[in-house]
C-alpha atoms as a PDB file:
ATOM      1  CA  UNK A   1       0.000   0.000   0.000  1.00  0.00           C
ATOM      2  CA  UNK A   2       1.003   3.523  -0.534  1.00  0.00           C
ATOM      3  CA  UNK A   3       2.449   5.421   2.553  1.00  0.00           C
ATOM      4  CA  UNK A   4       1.172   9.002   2.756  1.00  0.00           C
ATOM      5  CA  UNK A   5       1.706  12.039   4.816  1.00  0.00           C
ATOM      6  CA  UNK A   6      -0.926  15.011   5.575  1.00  0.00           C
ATOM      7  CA  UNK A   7      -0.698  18.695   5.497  1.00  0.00           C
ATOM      8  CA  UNK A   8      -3.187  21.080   6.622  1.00  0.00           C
ATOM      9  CA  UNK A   9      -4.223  23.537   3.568  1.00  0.00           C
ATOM     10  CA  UNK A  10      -5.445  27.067   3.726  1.00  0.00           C
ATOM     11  CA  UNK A  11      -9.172  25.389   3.752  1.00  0.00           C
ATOM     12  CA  UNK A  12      -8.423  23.690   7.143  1.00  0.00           C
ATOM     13  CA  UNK A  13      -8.655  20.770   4.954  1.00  0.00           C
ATOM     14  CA  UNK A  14      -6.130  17.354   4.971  1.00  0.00           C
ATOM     15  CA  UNK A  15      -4.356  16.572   1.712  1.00  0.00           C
ATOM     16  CA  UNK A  16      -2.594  13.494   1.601  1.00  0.00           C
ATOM     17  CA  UNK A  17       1.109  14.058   0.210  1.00  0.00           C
ATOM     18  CA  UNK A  18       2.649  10.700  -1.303  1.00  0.00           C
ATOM     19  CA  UNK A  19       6.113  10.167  -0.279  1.00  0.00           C
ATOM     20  CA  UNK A  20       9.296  11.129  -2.203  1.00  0.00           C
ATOM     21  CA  UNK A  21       9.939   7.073  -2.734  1.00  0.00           C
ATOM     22  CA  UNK A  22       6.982   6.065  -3.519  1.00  0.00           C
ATOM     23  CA  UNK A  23       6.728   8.649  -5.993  1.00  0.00           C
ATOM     24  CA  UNK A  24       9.738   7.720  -7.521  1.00  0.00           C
ATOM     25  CA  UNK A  25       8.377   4.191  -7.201  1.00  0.00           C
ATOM     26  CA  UNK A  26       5.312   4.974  -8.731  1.00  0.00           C
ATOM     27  CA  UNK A  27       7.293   6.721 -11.866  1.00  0.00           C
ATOM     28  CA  UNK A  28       9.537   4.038 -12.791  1.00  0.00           C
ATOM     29  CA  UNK A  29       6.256   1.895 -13.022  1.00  0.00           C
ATOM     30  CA  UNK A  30       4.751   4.633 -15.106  1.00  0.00           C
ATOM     31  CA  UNK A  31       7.764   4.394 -17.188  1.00  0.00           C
ATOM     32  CA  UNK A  32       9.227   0.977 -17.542  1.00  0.00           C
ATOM     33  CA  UNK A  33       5.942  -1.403 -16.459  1.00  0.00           C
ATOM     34  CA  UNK A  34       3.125   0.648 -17.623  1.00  0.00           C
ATOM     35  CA  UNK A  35       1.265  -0.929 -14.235  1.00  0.00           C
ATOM     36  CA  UNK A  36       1.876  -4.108 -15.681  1.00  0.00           C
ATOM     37  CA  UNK A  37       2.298  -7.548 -14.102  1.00  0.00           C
ATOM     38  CA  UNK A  38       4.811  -9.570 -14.406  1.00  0.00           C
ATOM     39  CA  UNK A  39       2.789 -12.259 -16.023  1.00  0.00           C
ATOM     40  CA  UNK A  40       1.217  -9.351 -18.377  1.00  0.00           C
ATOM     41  CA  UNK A  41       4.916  -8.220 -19.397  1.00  0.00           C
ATOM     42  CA  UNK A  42       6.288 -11.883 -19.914  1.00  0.00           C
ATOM     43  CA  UNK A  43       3.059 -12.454 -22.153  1.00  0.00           C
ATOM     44  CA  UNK A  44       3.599  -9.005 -24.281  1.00  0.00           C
ATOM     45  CA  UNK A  45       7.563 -10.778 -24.884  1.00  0.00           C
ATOM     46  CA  UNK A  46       5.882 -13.523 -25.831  1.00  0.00           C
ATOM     47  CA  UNK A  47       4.090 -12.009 -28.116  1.00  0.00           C
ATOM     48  CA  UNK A  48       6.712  -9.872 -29.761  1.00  0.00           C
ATOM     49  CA  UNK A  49       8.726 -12.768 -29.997  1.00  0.00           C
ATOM     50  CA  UNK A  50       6.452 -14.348 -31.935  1.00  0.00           C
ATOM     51  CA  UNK A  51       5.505 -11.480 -34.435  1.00  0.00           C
ATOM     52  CA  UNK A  52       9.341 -11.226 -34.684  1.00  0.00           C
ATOM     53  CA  UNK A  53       9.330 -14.847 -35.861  1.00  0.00           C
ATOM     54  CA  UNK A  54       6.396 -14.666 -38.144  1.00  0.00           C
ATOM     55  CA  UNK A  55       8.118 -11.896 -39.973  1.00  0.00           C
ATOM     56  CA  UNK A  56      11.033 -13.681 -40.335  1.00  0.00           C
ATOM     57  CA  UNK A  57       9.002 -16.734 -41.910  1.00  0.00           C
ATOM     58  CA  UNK A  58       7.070 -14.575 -43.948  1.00  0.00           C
ATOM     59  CA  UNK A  59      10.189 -13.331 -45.788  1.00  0.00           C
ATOM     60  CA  UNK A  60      11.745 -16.893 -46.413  1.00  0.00           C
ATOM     61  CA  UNK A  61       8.188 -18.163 -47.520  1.00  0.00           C
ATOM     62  CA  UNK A  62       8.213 -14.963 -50.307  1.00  0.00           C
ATOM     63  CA  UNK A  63      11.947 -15.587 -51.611  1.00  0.00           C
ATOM     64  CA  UNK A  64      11.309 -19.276 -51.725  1.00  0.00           C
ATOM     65  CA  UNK A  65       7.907 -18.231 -53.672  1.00  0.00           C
ATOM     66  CA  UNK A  66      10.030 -16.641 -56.320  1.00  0.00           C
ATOM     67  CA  UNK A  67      10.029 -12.818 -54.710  1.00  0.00           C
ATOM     68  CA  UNK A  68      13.311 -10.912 -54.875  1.00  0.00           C
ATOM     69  CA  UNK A  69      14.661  -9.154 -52.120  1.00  0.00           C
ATOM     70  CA  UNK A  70      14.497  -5.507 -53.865  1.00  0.00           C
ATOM     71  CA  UNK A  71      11.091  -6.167 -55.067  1.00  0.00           C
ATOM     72  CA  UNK A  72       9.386  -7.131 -51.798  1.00  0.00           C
ATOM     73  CA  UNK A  73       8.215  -4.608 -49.551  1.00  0.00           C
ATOM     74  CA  UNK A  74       7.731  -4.365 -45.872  1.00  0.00           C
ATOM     75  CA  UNK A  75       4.326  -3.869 -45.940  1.00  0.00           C
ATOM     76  CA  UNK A  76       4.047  -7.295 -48.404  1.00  0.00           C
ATOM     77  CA  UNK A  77       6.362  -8.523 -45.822  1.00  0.00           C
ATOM     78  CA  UNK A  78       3.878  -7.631 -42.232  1.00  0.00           C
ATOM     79  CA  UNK A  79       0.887  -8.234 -44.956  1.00  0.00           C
ATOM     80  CA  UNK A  80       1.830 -11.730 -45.380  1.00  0.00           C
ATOM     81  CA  UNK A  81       3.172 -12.431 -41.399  1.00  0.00           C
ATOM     82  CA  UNK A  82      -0.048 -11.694 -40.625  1.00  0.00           C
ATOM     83  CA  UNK A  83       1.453  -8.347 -38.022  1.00  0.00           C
ATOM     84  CA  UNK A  84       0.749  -4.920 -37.940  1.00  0.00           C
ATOM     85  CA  UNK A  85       3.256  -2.706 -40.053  1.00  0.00           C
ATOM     86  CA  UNK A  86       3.936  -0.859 -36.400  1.00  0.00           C
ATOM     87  CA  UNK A  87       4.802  -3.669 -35.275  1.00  0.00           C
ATOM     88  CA  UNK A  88       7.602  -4.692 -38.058  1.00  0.00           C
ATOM     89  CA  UNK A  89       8.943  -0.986 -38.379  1.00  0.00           C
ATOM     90  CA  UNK A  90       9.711  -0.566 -34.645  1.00  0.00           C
ATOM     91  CA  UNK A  91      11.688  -4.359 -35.128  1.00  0.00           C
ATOM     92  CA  UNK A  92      13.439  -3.039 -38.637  1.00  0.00           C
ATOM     93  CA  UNK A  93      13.476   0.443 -40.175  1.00  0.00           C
ATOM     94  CA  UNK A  94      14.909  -0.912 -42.974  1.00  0.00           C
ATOM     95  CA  UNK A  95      14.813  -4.291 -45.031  1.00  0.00           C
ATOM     96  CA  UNK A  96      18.402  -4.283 -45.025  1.00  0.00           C
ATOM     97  CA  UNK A  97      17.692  -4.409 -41.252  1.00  0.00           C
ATOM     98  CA  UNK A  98      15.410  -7.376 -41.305  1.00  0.00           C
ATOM     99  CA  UNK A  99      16.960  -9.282 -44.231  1.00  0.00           C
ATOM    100  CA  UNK A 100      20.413  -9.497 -41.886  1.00  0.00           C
ATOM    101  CA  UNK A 101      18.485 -10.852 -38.992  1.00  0.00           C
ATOM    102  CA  UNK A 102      16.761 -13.647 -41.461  1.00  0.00           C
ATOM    103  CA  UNK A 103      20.352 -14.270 -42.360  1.00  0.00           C
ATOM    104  CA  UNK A 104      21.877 -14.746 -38.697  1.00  0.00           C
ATOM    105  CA  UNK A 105      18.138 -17.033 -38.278  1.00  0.00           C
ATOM    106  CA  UNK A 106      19.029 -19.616 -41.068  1.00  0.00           C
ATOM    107  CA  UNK A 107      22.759 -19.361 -40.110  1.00  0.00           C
ATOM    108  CA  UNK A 108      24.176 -22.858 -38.212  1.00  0.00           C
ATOM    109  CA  UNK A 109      26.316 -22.988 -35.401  1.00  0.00           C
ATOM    110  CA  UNK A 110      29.962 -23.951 -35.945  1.00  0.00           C
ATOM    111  CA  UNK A 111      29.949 -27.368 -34.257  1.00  0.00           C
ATOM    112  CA  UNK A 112      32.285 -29.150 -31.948  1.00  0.00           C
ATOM    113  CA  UNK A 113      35.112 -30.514 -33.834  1.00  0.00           C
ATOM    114  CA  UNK A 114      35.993 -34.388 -32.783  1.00  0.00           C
ATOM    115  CA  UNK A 115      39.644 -33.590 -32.965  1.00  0.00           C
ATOM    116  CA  UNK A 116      40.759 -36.446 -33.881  1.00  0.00           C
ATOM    117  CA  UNK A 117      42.430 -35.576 -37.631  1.00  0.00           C
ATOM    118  CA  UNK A 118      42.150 -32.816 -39.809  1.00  0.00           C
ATOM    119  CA  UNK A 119      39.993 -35.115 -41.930  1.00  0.00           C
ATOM    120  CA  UNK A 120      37.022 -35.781 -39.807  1.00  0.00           C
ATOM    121  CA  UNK A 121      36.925 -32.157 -37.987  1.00  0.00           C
ATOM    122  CA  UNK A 122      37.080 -31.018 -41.913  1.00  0.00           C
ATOM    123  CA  UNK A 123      33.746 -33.621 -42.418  1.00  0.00           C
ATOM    124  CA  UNK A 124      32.159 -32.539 -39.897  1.00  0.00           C
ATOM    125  CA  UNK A 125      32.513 -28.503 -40.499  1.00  0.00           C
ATOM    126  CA  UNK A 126      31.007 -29.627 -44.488  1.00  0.00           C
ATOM    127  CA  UNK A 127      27.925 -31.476 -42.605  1.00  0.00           C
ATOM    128  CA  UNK A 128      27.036 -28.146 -41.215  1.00  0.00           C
ATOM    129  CA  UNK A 129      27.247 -26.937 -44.606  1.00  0.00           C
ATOM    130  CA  UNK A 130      25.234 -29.514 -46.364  1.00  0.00           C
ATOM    131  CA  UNK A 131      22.354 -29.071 -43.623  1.00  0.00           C
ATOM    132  CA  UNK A 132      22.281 -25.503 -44.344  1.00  0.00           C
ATOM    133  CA  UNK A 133      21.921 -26.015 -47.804  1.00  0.00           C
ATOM    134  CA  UNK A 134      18.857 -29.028 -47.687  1.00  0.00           C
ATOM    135  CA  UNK A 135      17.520 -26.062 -45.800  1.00  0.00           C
ATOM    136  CA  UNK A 136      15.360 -24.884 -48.917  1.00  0.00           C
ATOM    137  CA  UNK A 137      13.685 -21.357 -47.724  1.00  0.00           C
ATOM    138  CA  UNK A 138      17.682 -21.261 -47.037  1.00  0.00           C
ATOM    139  CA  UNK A 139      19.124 -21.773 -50.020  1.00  0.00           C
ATOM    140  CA  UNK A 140      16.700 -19.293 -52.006  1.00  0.00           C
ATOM    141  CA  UNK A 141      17.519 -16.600 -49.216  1.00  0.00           C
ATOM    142  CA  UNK A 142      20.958 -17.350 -50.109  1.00  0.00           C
ATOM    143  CA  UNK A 143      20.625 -17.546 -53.763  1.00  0.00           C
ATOM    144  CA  UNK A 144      18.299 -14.321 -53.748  1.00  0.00           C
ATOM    145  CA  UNK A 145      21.104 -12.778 -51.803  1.00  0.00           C
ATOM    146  CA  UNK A 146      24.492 -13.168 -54.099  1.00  0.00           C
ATOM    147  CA  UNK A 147      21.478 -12.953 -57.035  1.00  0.00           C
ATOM    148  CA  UNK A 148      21.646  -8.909 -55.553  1.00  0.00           C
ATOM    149  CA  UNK A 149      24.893  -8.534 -54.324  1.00  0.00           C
ATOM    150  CA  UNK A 150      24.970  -5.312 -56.199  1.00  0.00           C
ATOM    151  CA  UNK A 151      21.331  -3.854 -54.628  1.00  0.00           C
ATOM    152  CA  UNK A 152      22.245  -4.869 -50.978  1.00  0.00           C
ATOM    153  CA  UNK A 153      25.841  -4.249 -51.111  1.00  0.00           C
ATOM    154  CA  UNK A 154      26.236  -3.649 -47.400  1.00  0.00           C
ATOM    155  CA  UNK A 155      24.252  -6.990 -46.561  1.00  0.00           C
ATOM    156  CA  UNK A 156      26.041  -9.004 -48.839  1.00  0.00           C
ATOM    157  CA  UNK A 157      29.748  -7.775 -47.205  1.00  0.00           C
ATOM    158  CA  UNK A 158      28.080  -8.325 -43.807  1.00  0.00           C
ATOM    159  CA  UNK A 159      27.158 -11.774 -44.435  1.00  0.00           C
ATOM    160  CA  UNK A 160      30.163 -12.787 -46.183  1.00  0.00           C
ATOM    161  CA  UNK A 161      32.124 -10.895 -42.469  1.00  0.00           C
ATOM    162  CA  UNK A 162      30.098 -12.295 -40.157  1.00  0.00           C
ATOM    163  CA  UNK A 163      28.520 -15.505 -41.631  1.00  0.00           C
ATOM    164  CA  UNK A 164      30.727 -16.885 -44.292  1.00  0.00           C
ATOM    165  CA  UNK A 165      34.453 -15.821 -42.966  1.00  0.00           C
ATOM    166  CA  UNK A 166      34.521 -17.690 -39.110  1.00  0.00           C
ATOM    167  CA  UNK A 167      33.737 -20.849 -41.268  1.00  0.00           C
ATOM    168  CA  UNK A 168      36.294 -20.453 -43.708  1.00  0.00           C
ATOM    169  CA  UNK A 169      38.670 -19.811 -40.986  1.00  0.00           C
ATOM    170  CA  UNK A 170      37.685 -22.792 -39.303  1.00  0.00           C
ATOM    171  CA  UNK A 171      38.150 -25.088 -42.447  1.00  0.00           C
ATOM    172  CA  UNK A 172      41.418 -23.330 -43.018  1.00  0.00           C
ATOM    173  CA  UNK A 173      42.461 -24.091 -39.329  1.00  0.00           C
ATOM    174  CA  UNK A 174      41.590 -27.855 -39.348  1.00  0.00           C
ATOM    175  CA  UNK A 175      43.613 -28.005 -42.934  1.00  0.00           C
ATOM    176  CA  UNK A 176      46.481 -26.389 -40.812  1.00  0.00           C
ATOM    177  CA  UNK A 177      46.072 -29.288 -38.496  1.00  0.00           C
ATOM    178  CA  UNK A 178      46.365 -31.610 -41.145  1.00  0.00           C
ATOM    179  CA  UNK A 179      49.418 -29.826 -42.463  1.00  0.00           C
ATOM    180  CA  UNK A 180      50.906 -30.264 -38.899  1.00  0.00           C
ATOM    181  CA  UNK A 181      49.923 -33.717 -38.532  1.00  0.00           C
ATOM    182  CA  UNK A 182      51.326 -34.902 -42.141  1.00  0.00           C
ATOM    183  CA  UNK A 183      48.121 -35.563 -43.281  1.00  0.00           C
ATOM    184  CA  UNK A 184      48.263 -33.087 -45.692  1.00  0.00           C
ATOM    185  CA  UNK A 185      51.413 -32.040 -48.071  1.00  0.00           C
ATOM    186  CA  UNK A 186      53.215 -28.817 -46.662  1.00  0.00           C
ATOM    187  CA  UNK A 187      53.198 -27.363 -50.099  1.00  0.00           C
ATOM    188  CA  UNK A 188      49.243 -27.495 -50.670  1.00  0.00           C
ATOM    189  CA  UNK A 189      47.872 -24.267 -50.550  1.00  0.00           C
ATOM    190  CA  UNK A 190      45.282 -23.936 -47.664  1.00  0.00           C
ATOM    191  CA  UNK A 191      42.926 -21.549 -48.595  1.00  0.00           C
ATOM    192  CA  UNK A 192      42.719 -22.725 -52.485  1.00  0.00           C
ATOM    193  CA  UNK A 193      41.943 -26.634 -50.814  1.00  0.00           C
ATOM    194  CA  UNK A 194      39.203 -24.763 -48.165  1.00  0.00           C
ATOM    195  CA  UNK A 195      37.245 -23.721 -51.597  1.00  0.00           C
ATOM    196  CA  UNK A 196      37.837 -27.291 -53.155  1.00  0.00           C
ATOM    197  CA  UNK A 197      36.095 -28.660 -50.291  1.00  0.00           C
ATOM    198  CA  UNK A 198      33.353 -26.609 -50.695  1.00  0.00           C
ATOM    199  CA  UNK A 199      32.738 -26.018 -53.743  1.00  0.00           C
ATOM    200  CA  UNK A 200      30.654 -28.991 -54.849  1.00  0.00           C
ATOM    201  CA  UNK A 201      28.319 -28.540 -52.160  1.00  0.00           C
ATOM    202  CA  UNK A 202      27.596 -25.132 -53.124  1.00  0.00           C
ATOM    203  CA  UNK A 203      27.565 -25.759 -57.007  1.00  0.00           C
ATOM    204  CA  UNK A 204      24.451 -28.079 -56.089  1.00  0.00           C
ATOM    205  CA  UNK A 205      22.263 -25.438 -54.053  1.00  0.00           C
ATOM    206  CA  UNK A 206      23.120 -23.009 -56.897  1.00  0.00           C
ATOM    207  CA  UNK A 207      21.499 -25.414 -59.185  1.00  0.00           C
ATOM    208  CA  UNK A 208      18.937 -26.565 -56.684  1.00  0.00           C
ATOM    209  CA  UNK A 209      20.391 -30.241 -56.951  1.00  0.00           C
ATOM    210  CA  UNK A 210      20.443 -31.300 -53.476  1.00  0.00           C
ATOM    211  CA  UNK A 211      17.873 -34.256 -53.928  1.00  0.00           C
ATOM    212  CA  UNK A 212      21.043 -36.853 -52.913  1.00  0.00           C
ATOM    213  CA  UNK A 213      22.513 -34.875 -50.239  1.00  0.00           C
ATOM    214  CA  UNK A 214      23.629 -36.680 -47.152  1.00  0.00           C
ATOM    215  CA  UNK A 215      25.302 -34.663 -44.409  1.00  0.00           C
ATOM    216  CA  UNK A 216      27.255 -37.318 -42.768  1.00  0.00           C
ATOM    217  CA  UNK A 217      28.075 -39.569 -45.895  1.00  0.00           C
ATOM    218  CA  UNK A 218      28.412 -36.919 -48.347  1.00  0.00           C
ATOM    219  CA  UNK A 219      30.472 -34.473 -46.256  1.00  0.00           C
ATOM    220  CA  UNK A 220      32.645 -37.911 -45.808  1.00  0.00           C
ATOM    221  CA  UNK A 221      32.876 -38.345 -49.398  1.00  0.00           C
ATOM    222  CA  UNK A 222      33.925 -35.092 -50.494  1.00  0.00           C
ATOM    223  CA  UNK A 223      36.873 -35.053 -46.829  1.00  0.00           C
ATOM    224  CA  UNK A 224      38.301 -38.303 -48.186  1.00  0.00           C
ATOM    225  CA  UNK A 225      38.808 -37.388 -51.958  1.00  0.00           C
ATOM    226  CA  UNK A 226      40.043 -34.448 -51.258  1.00  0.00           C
ATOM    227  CA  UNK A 227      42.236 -35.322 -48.562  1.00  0.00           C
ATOM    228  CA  UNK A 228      43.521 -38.809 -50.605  1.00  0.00           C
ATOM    229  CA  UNK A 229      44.736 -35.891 -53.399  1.00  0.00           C
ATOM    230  CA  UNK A 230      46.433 -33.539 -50.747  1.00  0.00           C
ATOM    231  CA  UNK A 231      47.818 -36.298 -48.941  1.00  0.00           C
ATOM    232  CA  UNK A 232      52.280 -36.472 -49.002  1.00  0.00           C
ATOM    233  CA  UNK A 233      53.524 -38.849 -51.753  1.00  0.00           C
END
C-alpha cells in the first residue's frame, strides 16, 4: 500500500502528500511497467517474440515463392506475417535491417570438432554446410542474396564478415592441423583446398540439386577425396 503524509491547507482541509519514494516508485512503473504484471509483461515478450518470428518466416516463404529481395516490400512482408506494419517498423526500419536478422536465423552454429584428424573435424565442419543447404527457404535466401549482391551491397559484405568468414577460418584451421599432422602435403595451398572442399556442395544449391545430399556420408565423401589428393607422396 502507498504510505502518505498530511498537510493542513489554507481550507483547514487534509491533503494526503505521497512520499518522495513512492513517488519515484510509482514513476519508474509509469515508465518501464506501464502498471503491468509480471505475467502481463512476460506475455507481451511472448508475443513480440512471436511477431518477430512470423516476420522472419514470412520473408523466407516470399523468396522461396520466387520474390526478390528488392522487389518485396515491408508492408508485403507484415501483410503476409499476418502483423501490424507498427509492429515490423519498430523491429526493422529498414529491409536491409530485417533481411540481416533472417540471415543470422538460417545461419548454423559452428559445431564441436571431434579432434581427432584434420579429416574428420574437416567432415564434420562440411555437414554443417550440407544441412544448411537441404535447408530450402535457405538456399533461395541465399541464392536471392548473391542474385543482388549489387542492390544490398552492405548486406552481402556483412554476411560474407560475419557468416561466411569464421567458417572459412575454421576449415582453413583444421587443414592447418592436417598440415601439422602430415596428413596433408606442406606445399598445398590452404585456402585454395578450403574452396575445393566446398565447392561442390555449393555448385548443387546453386542449381537446386540437393535431392542426394547426405550430411554425414556426403560431407565424408567429399573429406576423403580431397584429402587422398592432398595427402604427401
Amino acid at each position: 500500500m502507498p504510505s502518505y503524509t498530511f498537510k493542513l491547507t489554507k481550507q483547514n482541509s487534509f491533503v494526503p502528500i505521497v512520499r518522495k519514494e513512492e513517488a519515484e516508485r510509482n514513476r519508474s512503473v509509469s515508465l518501464y511497467g506501464g502498471g503491468m504484471s509480471p505475467a502481463e509483461r512476460t506475455s507481451g515478450r511472448r508475443r513480440d517474440q512471436r511477431a518477430g518470428a512470423a516476420l522472419i518466416d514470412a520473408v523466407l516463404d516470399l523468396v522461396s515463392s520466387g520474390a526478390t529481395l528488392s522487389g518485396l516490400s515491408l508492408v508485403t512482408i507484415a501483410k503476409t506475417a499476418g502483423v501490424s506494419r507498427n509492429s515490423l517498423y519498430r523491429r526493422w526500419k529498414t529491409k536491409d535491417a530485417l533481411y540481416r536478422d533472417v540471415l543470422e536465423a538460417i545461419n548454423r552454429d559452428l559445431p564441436e570438432l571431434p579432434g581427432r584428424s584434420a579429416q574428420e573435424d574437416v567432415a564434420a565442419l562440411l555437414a554443417v554446410l550440407i544441412e544448411r543447404v537441404l535447408d530450402k527457404r535457405a538456399s533461395h535466401m541465399l541464392r536471392a542474396l548473391n542474385a543482388e549482391a549489387d542492390a544490398f551491397p552492405e548486406l552481402h559484405r556483412r554476411y560474407f564478415d560475419e557468416i561466411v568468414a569464421p567458417r572459412r577460418d575454421a576449415m582453413n584451421q583444421a587443414l592447418r592441423r592436417g598440415v601439422a599432422s602430415g596428413e596433408i602435403r606442406p606445399d598445398v595451398d590452404v585456402d585454395l583446398l578450403s574452396d575445393v572442399l566446398v565447392s561442390p556442395v555449393l555448385a548443387r544449391m546453386a542449381s537446386g540439386s540437393t535431392e542426394d545430399l547426405d550430411p554425414a556420408q556426403t560431407s565424408q565423401s567429399i573429406a576423403a577425396l580431397v584429402f587422398a589428393g592432398a595427402r604427401p607422396r
